[in-house]
PDB file of N, CA and C in Angstrom:
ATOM      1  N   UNK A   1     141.649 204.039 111.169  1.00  0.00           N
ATOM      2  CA  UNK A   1     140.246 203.816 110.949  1.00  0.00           C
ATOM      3  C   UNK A   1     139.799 202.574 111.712  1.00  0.00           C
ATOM      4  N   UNK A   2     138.938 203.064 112.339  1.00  0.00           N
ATOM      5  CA  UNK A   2     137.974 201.209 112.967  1.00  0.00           C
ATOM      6  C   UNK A   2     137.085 200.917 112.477  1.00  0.00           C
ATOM      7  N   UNK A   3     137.474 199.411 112.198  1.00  0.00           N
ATOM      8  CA  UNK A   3     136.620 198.861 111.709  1.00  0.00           C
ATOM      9  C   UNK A   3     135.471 198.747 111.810  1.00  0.00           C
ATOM     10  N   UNK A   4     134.495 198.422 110.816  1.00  0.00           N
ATOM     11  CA  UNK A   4     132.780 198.470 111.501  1.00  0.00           C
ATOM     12  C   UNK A   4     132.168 197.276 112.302  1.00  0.00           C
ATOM     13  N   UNK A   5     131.335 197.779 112.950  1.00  0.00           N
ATOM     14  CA  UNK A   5     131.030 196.322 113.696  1.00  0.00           C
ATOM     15  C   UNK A   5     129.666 196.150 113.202  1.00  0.00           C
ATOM     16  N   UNK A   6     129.500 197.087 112.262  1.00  0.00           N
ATOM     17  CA  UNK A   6     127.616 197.052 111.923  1.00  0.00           C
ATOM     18  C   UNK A   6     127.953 197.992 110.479  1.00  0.00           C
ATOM     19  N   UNK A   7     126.915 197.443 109.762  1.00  0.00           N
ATOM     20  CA  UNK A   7     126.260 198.295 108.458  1.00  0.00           C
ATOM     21  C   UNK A   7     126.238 199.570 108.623  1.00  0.00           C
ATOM     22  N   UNK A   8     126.267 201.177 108.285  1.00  0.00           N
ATOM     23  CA  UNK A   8     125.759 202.080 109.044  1.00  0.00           C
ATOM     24  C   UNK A   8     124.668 202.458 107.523  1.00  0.00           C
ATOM     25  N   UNK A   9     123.843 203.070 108.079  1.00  0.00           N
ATOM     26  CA  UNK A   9     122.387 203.474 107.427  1.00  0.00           C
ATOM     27  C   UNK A   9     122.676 204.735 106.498  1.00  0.00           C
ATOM     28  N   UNK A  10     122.924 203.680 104.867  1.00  0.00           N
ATOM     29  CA  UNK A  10     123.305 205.219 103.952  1.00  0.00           C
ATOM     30  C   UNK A  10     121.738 205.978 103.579  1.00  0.00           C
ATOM     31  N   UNK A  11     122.795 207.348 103.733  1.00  0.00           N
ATOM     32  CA  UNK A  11     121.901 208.185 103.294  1.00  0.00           C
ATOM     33  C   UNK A  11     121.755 208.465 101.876  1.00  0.00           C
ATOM     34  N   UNK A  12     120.435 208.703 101.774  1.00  0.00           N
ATOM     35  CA  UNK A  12     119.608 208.761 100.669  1.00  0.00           C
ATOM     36  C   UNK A  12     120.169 209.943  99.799  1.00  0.00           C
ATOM     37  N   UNK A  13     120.363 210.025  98.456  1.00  0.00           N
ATOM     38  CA  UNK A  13     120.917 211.312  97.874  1.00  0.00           C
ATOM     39  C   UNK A  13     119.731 212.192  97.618  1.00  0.00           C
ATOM     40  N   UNK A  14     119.738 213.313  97.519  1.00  0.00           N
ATOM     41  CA  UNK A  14     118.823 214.366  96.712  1.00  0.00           C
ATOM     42  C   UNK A  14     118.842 214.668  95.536  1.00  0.00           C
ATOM     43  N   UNK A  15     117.711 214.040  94.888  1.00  0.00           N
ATOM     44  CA  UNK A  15     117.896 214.701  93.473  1.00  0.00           C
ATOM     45  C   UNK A  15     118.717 213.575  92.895  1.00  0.00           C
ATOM     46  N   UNK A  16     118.236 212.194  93.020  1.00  0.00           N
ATOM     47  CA  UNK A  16     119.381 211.420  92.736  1.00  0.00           C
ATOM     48  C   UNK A  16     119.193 210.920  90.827  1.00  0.00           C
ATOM     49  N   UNK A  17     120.036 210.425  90.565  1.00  0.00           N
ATOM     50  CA  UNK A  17     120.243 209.743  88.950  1.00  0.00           C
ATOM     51  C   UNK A  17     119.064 208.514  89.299  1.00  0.00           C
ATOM     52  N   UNK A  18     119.551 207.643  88.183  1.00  0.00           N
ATOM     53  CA  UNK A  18     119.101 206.303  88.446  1.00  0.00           C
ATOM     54  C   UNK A  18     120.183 205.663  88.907  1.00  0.00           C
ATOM     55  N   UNK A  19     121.183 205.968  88.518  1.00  0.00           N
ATOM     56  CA  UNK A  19     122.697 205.176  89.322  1.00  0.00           C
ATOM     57  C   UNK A  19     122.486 205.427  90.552  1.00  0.00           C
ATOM     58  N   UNK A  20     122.621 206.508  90.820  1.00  0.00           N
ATOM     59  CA  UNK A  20     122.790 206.560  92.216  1.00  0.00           C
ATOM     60  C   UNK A  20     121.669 206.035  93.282  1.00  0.00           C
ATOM     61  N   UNK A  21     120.257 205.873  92.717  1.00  0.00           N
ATOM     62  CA  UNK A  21     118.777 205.392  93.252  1.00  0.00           C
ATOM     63  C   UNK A  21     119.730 203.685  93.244  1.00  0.00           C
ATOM     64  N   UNK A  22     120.052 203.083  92.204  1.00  0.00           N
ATOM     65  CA  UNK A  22     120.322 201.481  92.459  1.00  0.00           C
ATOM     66  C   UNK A  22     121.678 201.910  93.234  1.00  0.00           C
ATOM     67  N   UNK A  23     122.377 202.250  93.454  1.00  0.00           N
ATOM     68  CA  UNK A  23     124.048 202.236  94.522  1.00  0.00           C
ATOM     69  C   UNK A  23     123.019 202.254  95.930  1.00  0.00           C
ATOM     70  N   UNK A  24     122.138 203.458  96.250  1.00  0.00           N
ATOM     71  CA  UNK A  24     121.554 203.746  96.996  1.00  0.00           C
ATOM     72  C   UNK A  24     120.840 202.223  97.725  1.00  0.00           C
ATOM     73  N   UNK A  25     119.923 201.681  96.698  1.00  0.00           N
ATOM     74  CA  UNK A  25     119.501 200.332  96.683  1.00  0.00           C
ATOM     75  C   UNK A  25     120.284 199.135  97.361  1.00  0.00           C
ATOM     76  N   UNK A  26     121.333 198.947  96.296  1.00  0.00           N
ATOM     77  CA  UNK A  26     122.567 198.088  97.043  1.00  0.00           C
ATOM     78  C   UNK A  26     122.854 197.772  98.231  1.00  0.00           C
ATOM     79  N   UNK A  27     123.159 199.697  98.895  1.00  0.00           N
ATOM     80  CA  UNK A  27     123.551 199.730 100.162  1.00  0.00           C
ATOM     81  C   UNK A  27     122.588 199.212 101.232  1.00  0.00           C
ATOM     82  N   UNK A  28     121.319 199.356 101.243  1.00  0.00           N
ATOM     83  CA  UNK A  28     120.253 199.229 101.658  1.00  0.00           C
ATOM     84  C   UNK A  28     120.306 197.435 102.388  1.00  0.00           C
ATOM     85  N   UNK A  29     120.799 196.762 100.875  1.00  0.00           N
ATOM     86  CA  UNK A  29     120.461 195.462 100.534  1.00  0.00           C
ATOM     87  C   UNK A  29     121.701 194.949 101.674  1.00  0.00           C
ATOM     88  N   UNK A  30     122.976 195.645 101.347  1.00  0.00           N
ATOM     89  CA  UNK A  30     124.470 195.176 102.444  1.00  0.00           C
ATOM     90  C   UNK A  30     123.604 195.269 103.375  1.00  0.00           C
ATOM     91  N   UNK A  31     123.027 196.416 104.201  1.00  0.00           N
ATOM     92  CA  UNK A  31     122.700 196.683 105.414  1.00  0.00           C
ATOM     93  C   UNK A  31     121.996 195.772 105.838  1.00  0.00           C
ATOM     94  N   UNK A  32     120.932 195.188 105.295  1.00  0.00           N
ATOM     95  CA  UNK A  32     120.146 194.101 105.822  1.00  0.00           C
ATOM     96  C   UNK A  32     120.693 193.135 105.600  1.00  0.00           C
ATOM     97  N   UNK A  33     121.799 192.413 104.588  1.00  0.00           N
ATOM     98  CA  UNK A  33     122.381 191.690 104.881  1.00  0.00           C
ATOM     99  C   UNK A  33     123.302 191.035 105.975  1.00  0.00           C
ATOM    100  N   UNK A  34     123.769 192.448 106.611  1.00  0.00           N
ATOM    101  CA  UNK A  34     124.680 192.191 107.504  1.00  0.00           C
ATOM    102  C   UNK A  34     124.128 192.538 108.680  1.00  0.00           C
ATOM    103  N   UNK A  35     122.990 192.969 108.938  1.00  0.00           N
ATOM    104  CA  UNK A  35     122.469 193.498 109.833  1.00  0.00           C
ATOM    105  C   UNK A  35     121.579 191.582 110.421  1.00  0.00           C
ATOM    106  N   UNK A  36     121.010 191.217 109.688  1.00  0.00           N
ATOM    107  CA  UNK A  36     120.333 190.176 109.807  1.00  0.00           C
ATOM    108  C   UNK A  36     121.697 188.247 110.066  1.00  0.00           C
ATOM    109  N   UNK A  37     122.830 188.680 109.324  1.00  0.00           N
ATOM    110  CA  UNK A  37     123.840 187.918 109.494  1.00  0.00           C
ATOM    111  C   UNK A  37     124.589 188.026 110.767  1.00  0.00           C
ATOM    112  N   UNK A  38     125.176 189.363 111.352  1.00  0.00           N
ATOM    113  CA  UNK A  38     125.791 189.541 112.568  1.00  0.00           C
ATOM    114  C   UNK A  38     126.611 188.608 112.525  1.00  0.00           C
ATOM    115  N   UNK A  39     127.722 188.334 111.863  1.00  0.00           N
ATOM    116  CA  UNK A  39     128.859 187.487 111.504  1.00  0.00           C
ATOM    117  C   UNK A  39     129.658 187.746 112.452  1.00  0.00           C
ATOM    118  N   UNK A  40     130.072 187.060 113.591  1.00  0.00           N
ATOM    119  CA  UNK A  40     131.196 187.574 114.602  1.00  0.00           C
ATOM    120  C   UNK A  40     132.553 187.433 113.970  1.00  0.00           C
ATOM    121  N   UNK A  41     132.738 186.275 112.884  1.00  0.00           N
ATOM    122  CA  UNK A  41     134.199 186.402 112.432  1.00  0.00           C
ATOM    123  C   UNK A  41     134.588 187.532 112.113  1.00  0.00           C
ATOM    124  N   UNK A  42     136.189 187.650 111.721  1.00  0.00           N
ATOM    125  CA  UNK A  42     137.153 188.569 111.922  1.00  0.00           C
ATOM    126  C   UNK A  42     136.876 188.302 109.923  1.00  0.00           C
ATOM    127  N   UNK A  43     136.632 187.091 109.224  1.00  0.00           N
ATOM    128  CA  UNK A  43     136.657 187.193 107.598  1.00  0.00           C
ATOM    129  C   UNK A  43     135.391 188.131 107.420  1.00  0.00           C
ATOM    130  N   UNK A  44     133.848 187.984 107.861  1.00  0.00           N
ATOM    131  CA  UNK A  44     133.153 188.324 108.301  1.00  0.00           C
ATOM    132  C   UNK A  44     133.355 190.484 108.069  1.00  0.00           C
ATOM    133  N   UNK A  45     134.161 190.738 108.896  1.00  0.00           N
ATOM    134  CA  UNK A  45     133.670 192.221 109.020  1.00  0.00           C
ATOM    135  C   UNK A  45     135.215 192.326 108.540  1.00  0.00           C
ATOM    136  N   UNK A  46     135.941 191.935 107.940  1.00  0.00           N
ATOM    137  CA  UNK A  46     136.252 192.517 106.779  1.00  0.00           C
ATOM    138  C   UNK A  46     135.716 192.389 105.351  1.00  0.00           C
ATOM    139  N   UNK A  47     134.872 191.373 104.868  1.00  0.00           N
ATOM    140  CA  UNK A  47     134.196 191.768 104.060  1.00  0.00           C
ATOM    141  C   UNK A  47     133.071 192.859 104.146  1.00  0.00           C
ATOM    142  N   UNK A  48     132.894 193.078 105.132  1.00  0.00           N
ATOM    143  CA  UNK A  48     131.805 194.149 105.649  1.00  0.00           C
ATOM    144  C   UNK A  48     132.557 195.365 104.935  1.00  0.00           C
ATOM    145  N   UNK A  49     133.893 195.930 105.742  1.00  0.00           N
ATOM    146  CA  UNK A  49     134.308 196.539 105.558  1.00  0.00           C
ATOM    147  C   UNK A  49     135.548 197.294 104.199  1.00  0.00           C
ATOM    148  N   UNK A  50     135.227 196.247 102.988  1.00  0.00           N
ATOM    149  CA  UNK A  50     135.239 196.013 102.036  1.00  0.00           C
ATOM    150  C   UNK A  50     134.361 196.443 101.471  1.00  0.00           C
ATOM    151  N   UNK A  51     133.069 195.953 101.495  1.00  0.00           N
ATOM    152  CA  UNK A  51     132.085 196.535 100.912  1.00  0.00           C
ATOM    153  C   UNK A  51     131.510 198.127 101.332  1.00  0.00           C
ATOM    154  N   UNK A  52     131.299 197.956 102.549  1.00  0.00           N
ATOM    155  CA  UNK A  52     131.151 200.168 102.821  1.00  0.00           C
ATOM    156  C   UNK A  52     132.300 200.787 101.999  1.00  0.00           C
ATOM    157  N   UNK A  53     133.267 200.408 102.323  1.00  0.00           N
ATOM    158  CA  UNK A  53     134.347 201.186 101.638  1.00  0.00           C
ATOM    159  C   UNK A  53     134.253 201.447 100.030  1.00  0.00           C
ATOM    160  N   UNK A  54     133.948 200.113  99.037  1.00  0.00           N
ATOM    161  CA  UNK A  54     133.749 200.409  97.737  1.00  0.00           C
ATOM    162  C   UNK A  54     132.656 201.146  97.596  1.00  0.00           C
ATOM    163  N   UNK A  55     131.343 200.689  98.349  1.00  0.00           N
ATOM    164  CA  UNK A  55     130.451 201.515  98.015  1.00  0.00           C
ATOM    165  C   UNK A  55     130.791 203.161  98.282  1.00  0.00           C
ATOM    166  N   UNK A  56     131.225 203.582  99.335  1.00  0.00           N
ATOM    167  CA  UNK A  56     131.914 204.895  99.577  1.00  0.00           C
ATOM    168  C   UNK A  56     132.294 205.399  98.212  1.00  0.00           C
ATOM    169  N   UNK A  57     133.395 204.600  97.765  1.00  0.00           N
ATOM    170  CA  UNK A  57     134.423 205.109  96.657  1.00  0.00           C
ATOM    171  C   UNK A  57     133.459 205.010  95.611  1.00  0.00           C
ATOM    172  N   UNK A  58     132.590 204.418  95.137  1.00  0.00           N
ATOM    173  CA  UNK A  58     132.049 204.383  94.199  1.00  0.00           C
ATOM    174  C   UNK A  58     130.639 205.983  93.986  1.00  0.00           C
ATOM    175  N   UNK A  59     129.928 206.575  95.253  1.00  0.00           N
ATOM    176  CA  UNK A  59     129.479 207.235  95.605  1.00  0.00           C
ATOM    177  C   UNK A  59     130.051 207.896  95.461  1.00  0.00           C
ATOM    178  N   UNK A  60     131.211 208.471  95.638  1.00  0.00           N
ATOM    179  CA  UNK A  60     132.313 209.813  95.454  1.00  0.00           C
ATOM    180  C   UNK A  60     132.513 209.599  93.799  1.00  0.00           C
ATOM    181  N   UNK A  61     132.750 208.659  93.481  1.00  0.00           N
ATOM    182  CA  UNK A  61     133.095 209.057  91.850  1.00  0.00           C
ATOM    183  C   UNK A  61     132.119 209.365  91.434  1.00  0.00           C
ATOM    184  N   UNK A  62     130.587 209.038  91.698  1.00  0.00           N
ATOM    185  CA  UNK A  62     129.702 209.261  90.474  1.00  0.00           C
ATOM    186  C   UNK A  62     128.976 210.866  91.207  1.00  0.00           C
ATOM    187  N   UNK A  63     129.362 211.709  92.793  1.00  0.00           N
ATOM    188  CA  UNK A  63     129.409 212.581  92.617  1.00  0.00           C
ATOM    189  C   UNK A  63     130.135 213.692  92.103  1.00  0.00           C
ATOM    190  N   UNK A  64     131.317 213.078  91.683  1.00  0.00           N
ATOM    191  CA  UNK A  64     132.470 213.990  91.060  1.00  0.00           C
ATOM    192  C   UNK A  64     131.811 213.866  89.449  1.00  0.00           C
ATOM    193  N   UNK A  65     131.719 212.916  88.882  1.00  0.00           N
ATOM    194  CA  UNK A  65     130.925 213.070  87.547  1.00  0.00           C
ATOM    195  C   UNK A  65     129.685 213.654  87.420  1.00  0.00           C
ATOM    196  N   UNK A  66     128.612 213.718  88.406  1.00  0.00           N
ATOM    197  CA  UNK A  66     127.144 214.618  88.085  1.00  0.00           C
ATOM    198  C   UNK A  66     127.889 216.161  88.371  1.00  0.00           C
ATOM    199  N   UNK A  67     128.924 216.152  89.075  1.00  0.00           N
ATOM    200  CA  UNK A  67     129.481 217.600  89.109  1.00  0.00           C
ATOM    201  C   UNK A  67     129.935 218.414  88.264  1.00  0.00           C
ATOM    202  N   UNK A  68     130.783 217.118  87.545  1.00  0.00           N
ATOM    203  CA  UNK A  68     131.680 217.453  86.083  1.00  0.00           C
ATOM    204  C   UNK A  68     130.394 218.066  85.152  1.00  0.00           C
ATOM    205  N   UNK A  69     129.362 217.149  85.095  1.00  0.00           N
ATOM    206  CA  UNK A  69     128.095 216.955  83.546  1.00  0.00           C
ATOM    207  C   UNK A  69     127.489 218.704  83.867  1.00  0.00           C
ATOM    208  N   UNK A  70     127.333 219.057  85.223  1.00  0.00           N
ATOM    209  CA  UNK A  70     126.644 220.041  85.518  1.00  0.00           C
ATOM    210  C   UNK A  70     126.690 221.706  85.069  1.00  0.00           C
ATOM    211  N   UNK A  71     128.583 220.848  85.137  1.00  0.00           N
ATOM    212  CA  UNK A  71     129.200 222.322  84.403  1.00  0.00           C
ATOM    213  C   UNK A  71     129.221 222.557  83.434  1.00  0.00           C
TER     214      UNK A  71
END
């Protein structure tokens, strides 16, 4: 996997919860954070890449749970 060198622009869910509207939010908030910081360190874009990643994992669990509730 390579690392990111930039925020990338999450997409918006359909039909979202309120969890997922504030995760959604969050991401928004990293993006301009890091988008407006452009941190060249190497500590820098691994926290970057720390954070996409949880947010990722965290996005996958709470679609595996609206999946679970649905059934």
């Amino acid at each position: 996997m390579n690392p990111l060198q930039q925020y990338p622009m999450p997409d918006r869910p359909s039909n979202p919860s309120p969890l997922e509207i504030a995760i959604y939010n969050y991401e928004l908030l990293a993006k301009k954070h890091y988008d407006d910081k452009r941190r060249k360190s190497a500590a820098s874009k691994e926290k970057l890449q720390r954070d996409y990643d949880h947010l990722q994992k965290e996005r996958t669990r709470l679609e595996f749970y609206r999946a679970e509730s649905e059934n």
